[in-house]
N, C-alpha and C. Protein backbone atom coordinates (compact mmCIF):
# COMPACT_ATOMS: atom_id res chain seq x y z
N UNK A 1 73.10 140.06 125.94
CA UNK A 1 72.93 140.55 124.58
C UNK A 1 74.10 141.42 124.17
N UNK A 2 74.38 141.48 122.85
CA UNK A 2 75.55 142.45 122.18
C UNK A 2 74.78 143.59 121.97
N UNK A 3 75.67 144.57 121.70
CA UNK A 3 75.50 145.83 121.36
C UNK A 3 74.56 145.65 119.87
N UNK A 4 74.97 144.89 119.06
CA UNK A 4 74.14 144.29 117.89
C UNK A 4 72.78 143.70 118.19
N UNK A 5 72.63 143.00 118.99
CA UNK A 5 71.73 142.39 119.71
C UNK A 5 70.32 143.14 120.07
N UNK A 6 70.84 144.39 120.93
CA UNK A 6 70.48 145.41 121.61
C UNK A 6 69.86 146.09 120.39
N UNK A 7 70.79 146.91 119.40
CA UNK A 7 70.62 147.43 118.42
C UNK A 7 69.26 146.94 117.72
N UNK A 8 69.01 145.80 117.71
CA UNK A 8 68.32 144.72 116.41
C UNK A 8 67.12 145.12 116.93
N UNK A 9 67.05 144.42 118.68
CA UNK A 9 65.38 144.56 119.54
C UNK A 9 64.98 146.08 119.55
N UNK A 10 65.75 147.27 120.08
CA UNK A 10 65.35 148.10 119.52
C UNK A 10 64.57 148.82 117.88
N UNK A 11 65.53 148.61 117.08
CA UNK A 11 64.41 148.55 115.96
C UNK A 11 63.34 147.50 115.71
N UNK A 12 63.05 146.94 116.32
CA UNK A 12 62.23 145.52 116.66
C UNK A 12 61.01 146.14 117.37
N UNK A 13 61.48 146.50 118.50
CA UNK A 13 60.31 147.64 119.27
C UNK A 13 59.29 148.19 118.56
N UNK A 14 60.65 149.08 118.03
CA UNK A 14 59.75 150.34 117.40
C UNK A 14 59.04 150.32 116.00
N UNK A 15 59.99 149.15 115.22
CA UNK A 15 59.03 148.51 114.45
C UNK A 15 57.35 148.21 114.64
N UNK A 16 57.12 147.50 115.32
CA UNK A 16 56.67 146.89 116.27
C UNK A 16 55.22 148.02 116.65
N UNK A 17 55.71 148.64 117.42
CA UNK A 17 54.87 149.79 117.98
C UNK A 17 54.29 150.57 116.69
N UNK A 18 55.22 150.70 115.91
CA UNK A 18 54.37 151.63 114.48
C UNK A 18 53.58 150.75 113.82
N UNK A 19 53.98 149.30 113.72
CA UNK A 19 52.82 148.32 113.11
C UNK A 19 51.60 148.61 113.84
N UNK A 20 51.54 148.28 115.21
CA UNK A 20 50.58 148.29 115.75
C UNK A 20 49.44 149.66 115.89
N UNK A 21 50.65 151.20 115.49
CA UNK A 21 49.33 152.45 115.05
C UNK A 21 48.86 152.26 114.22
N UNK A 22 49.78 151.38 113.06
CA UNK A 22 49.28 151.71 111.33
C UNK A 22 50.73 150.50 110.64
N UNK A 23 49.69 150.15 110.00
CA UNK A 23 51.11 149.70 109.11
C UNK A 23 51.73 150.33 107.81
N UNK A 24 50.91 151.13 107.93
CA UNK A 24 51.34 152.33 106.70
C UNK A 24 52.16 153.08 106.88
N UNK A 25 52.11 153.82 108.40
CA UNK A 25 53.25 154.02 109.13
C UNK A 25 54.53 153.82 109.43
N UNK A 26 54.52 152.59 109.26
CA UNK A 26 55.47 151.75 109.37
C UNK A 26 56.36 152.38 108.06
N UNK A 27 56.25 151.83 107.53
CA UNK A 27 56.51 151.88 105.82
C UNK A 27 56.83 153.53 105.29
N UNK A 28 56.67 154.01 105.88
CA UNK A 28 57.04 155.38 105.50
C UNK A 28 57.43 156.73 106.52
N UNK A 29 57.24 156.25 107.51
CA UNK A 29 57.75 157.24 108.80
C UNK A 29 59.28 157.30 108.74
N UNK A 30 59.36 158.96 108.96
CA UNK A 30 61.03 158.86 109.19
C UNK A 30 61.60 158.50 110.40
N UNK A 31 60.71 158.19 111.34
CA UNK A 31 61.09 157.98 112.61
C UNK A 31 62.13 156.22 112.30
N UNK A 32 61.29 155.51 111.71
CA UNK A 32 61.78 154.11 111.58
C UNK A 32 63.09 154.22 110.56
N UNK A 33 63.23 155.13 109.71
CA UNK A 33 64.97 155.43 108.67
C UNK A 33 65.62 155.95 110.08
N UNK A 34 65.21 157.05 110.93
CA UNK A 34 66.38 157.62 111.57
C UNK A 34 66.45 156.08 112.20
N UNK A 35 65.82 155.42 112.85
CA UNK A 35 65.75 154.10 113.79
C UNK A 35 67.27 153.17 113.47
N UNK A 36 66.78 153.17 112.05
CA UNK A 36 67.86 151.96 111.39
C UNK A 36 69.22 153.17 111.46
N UNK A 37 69.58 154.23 111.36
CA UNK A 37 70.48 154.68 110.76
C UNK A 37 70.89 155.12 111.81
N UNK A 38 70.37 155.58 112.99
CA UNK A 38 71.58 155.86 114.44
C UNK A 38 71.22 154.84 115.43
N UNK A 39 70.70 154.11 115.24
CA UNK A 39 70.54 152.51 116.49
C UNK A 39 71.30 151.67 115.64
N UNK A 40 70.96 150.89 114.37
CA UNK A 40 71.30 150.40 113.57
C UNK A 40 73.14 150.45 113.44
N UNK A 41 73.06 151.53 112.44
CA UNK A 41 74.00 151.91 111.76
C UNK A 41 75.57 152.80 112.20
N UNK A 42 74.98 152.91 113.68
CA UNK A 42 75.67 153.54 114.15
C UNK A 42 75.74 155.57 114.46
N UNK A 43 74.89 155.46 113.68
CA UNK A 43 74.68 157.53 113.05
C UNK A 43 75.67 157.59 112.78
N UNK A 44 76.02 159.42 112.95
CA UNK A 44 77.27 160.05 112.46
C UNK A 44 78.31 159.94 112.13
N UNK A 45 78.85 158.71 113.80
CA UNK A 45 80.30 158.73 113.86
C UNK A 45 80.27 157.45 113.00
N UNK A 46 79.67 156.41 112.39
CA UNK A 46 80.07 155.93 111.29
C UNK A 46 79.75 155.96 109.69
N UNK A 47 79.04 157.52 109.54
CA UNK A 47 78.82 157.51 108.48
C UNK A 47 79.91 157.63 107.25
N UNK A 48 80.83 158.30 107.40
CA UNK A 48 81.62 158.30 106.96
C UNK A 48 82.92 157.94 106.81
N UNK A 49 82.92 156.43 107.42
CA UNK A 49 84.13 155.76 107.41
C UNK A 49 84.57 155.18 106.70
N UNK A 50 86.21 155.51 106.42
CA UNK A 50 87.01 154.82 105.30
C UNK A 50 86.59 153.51 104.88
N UNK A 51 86.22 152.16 105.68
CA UNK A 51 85.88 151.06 105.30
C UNK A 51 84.73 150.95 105.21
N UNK A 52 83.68 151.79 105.23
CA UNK A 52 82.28 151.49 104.22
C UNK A 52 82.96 151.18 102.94
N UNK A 53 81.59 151.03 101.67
CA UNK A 53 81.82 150.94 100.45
C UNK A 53 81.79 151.88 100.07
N UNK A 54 82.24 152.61 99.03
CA UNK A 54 82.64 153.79 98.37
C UNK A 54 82.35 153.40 96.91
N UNK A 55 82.05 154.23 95.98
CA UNK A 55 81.46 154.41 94.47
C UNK A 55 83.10 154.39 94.10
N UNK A 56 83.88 154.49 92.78
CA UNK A 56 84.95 154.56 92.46
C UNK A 56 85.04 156.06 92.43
N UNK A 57 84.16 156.54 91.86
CA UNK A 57 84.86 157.82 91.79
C UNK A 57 84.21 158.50 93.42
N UNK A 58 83.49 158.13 94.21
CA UNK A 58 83.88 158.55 96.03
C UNK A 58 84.90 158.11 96.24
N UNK A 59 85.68 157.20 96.24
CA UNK A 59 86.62 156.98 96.48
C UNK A 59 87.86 157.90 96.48
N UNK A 60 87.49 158.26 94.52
CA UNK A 60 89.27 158.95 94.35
C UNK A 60 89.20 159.89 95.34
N UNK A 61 87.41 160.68 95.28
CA UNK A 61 87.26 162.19 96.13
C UNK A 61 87.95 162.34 97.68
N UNK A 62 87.48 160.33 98.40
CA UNK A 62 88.27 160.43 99.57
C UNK A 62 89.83 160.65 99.56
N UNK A 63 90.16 159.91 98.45
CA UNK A 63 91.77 160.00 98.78
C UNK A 63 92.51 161.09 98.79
N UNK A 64 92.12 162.35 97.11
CA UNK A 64 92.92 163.11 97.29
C UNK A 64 92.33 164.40 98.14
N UNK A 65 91.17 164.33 98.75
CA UNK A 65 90.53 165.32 100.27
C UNK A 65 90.07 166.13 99.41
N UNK A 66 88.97 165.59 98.33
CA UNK A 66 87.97 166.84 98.06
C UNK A 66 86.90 167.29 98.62
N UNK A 67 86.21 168.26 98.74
CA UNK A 67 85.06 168.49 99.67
C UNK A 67 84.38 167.48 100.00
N UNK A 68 84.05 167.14 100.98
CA UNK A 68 83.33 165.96 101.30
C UNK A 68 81.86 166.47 101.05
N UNK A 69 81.35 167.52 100.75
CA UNK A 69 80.01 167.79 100.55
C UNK A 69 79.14 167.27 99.43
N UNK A 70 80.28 166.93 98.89
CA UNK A 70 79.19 166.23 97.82
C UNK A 70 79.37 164.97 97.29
N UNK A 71 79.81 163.88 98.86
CA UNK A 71 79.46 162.41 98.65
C UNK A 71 78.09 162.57 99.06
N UNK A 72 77.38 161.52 98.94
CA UNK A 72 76.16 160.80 99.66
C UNK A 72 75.78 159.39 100.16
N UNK A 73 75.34 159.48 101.21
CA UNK A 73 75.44 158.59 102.22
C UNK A 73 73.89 157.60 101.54
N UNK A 74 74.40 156.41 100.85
CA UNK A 74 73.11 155.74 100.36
C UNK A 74 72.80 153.86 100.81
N UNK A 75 71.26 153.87 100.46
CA UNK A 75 71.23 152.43 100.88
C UNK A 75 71.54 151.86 100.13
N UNK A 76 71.82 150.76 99.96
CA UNK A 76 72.12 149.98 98.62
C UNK A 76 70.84 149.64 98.01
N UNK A 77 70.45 149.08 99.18
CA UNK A 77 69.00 148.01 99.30
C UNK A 77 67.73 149.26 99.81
N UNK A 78 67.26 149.98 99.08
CA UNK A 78 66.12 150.84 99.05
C UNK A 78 65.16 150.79 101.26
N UNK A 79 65.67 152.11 101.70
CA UNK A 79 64.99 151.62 102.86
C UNK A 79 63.48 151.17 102.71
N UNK A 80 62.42 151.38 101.34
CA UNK A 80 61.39 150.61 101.78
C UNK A 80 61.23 149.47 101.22
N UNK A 81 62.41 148.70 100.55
CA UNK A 81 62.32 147.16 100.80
C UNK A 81 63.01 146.55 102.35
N UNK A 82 63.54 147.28 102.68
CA UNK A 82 64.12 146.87 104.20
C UNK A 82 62.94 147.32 105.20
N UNK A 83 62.30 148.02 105.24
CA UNK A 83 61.06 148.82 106.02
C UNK A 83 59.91 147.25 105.56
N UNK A 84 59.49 147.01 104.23
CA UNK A 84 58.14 145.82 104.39
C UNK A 84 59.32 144.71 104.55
N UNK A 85 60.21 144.38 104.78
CA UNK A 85 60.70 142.89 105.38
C UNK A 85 60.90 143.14 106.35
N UNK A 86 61.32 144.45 107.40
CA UNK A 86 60.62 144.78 108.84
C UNK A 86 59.87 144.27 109.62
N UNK A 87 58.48 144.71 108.52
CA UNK A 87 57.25 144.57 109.14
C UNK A 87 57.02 143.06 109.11
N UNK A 88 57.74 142.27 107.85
CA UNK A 88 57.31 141.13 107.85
C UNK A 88 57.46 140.57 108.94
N UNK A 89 59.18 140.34 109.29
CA UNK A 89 59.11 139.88 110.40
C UNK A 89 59.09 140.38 112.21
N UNK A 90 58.66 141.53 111.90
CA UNK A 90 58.73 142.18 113.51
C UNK A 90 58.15 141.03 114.73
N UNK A 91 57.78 140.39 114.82
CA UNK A 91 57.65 139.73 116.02
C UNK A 91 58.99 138.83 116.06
N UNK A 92 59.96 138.64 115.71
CA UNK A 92 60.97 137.78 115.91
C UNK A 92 62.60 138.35 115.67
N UNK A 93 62.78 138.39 117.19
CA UNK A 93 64.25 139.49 117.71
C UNK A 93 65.34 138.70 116.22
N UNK A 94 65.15 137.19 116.16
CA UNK A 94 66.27 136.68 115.26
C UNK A 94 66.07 137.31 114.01
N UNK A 95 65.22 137.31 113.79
CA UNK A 95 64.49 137.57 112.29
C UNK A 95 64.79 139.10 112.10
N UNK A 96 64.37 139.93 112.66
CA UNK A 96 64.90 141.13 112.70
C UNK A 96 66.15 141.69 112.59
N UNK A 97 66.96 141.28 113.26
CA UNK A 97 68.79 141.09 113.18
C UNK A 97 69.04 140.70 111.71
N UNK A 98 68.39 139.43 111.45
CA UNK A 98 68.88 139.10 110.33
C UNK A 98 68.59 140.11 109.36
N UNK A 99 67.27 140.53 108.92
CA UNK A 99 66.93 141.52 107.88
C UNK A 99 68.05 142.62 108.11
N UNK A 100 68.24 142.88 109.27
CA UNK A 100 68.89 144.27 109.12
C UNK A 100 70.34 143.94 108.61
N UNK A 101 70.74 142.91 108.93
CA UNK A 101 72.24 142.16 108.50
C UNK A 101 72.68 141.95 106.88
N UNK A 102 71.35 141.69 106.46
CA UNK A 102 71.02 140.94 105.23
C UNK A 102 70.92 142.26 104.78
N UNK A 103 69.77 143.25 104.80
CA UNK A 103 69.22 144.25 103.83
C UNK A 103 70.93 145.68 104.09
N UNK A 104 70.28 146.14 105.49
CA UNK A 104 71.05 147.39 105.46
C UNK A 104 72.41 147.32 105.03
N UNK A 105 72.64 148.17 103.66
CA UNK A 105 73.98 148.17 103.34
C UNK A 105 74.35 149.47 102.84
N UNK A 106 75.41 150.04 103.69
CA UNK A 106 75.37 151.61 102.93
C UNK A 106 76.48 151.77 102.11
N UNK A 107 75.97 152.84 101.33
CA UNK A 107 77.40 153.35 100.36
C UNK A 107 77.82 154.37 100.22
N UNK A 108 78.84 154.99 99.54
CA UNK A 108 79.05 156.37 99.84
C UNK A 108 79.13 156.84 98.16
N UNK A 109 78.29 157.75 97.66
CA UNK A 109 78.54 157.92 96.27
C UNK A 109 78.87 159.31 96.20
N UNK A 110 79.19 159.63 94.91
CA UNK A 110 78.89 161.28 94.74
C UNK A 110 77.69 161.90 94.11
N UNK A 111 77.38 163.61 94.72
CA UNK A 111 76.01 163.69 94.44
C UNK A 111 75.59 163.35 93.02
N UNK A 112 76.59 163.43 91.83
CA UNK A 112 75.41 163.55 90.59
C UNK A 112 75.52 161.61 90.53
N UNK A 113 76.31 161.05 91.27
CA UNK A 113 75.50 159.29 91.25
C UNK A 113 74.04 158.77 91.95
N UNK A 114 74.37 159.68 92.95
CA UNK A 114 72.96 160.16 93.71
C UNK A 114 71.47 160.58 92.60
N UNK A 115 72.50 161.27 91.83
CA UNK A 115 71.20 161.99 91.65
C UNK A 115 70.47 160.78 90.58
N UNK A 116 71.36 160.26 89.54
CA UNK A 116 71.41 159.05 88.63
C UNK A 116 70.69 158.37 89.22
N UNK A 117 71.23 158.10 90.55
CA UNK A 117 69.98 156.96 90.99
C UNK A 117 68.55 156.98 90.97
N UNK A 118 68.57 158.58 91.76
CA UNK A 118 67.18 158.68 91.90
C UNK A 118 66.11 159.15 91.04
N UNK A 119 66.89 159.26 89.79
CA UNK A 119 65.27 159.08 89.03
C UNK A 119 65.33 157.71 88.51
N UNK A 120 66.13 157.12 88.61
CA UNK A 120 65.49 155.63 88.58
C UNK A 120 64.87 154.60 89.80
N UNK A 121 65.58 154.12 90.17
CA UNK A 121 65.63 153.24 91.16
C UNK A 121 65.89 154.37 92.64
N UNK A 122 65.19 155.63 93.00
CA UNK A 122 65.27 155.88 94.45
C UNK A 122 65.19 154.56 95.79
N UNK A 123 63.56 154.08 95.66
CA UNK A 123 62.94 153.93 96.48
C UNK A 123 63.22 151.87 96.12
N UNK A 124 63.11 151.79 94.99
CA UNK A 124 62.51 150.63 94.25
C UNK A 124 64.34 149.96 93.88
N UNK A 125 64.07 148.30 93.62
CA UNK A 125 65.08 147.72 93.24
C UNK A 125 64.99 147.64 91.58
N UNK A 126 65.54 147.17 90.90
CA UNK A 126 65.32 146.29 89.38
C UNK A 126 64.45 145.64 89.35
N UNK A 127 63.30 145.66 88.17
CA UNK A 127 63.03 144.59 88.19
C UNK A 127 63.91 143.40 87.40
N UNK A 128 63.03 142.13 88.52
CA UNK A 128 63.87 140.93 88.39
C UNK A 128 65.19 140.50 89.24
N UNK A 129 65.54 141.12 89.96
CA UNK A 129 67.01 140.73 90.62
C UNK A 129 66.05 140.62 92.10
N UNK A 130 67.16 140.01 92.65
CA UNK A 130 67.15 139.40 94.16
C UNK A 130 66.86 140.30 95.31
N UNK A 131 65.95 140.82 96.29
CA UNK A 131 66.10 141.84 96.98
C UNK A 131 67.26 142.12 98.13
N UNK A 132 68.01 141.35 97.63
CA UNK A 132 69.19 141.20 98.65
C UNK A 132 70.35 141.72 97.76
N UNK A 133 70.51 141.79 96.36
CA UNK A 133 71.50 142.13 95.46
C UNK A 133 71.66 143.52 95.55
N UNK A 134 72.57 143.62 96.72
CA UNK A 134 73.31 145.56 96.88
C UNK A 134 74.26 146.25 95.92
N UNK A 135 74.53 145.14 94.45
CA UNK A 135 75.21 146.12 93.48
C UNK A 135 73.92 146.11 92.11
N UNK A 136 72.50 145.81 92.51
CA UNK A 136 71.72 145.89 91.43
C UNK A 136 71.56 147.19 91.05
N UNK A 137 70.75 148.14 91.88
CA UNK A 137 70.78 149.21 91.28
C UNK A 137 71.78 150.16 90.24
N UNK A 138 72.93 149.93 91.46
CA UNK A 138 74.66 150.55 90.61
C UNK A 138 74.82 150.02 89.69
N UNK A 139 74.62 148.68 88.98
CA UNK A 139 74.90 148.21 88.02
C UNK A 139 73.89 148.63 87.12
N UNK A 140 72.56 148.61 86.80
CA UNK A 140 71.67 149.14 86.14
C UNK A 140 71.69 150.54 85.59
N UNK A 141 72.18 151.74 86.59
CA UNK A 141 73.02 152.63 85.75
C UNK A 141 73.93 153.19 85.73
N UNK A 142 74.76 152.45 85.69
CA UNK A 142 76.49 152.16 85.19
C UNK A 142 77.60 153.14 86.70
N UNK A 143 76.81 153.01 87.78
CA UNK A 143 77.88 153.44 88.55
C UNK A 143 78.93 152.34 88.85
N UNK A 144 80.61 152.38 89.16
CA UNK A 144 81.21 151.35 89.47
C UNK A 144 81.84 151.57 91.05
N UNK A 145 82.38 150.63 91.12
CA UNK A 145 83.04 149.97 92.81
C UNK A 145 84.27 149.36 91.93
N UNK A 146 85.30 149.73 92.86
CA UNK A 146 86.59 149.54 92.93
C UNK A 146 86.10 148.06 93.23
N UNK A 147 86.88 146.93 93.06
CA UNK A 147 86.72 145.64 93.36
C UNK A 147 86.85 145.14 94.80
N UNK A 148 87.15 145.64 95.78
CA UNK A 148 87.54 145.56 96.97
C UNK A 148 85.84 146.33 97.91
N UNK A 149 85.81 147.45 97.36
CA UNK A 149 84.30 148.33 97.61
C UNK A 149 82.95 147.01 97.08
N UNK A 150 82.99 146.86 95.87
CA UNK A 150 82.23 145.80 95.41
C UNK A 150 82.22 144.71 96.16
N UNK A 151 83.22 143.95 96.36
CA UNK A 151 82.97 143.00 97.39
C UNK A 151 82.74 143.09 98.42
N UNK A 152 82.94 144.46 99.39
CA UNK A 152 82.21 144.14 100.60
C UNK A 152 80.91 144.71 100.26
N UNK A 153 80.20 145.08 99.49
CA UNK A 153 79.19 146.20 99.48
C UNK A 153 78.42 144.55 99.19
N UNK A 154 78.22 143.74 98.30
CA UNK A 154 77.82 142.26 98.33
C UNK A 154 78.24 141.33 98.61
N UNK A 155 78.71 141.85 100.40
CA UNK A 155 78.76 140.55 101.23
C UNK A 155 78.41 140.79 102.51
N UNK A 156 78.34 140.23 103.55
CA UNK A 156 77.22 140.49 104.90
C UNK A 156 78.48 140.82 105.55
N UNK A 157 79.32 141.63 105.31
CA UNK A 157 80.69 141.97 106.33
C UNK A 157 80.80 143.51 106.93
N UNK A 158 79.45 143.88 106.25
CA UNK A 158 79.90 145.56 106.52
C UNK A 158 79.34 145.76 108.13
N UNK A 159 80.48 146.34 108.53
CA UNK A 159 80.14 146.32 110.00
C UNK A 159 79.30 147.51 110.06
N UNK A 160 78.58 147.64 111.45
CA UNK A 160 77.75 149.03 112.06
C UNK A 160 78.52 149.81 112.63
């Protein structure tokens, strides 16, 4: 197995194990976000790397070294639509990999895009768009991506 591999059955597990206390559990425990975000995602040492996707204006903040305190580290794809396609498929190591391949996509914004988001679309996608479409939300209220950020942020390339 790969390190990816490894990564996937682990949140697979523990998926897995919280279905089986509760499936409500599932769906809302922080145990299963930290799961995806330091097994998954790598934690810390890749949260903030130059080749994630970046908001345009995170971006300029990376280049010319403004406080980094007030990017934010976001899903594209809402962790509880990635949390019930989890559960959907938790019995199947492939299936699992894939969701996490498919759904988890992070971005790096600044806080007041953050904040934009979250009284709309925190938790929830658009309605009507694809649950796989990682520039729906941003597009709905008017945050942008440099064209290079945009394309990897909607495409399955972003590494862990």
């Amino acid at each position: 197995m790969s390190n990816e591999d490894d990564a996937a059955e682990a949140v697979r597990k523990i998926i897995c194990a919280l279905c089986d206390v509760d499936p409500e559990i599932a769906l809302t425990a922080p145990v299963l976000r930290q799961t995806i975000f330091y097994v998954w995602e790598g934690g810390e040492a890749n949260k903030w790397r130059s080749d994630r996707p970046y908001s345009a204006a995170a971006r300029q903040i990376r280049r010319i070294g403004i406080d980094r305190r007030i990017l934010r580290y976001d899903h594209a794809i809402p962790l509880a639509t990635i949390r019930r396609r989890l559960c959907e498929v938790r019995q199947s190591h492939d299936d699992t990999k894939a969701v996490l391949k498919r759904y988890v996509r992070p971005a790096i914004l600044v806080k007041d895009e953050d904040e934009l988001l979250s009284k709309r679309f925190r938790s929830t996608m658009p309605p009507g768009v694809q649950p796989d479409d990682a520039m729906a939300r941003y597009r709905e209220v008017g945050i942008s991506f440099e064209p290079e950020d945009a394309r990897l942020l909607s495409s399955l390339e972003i590494s862990n």
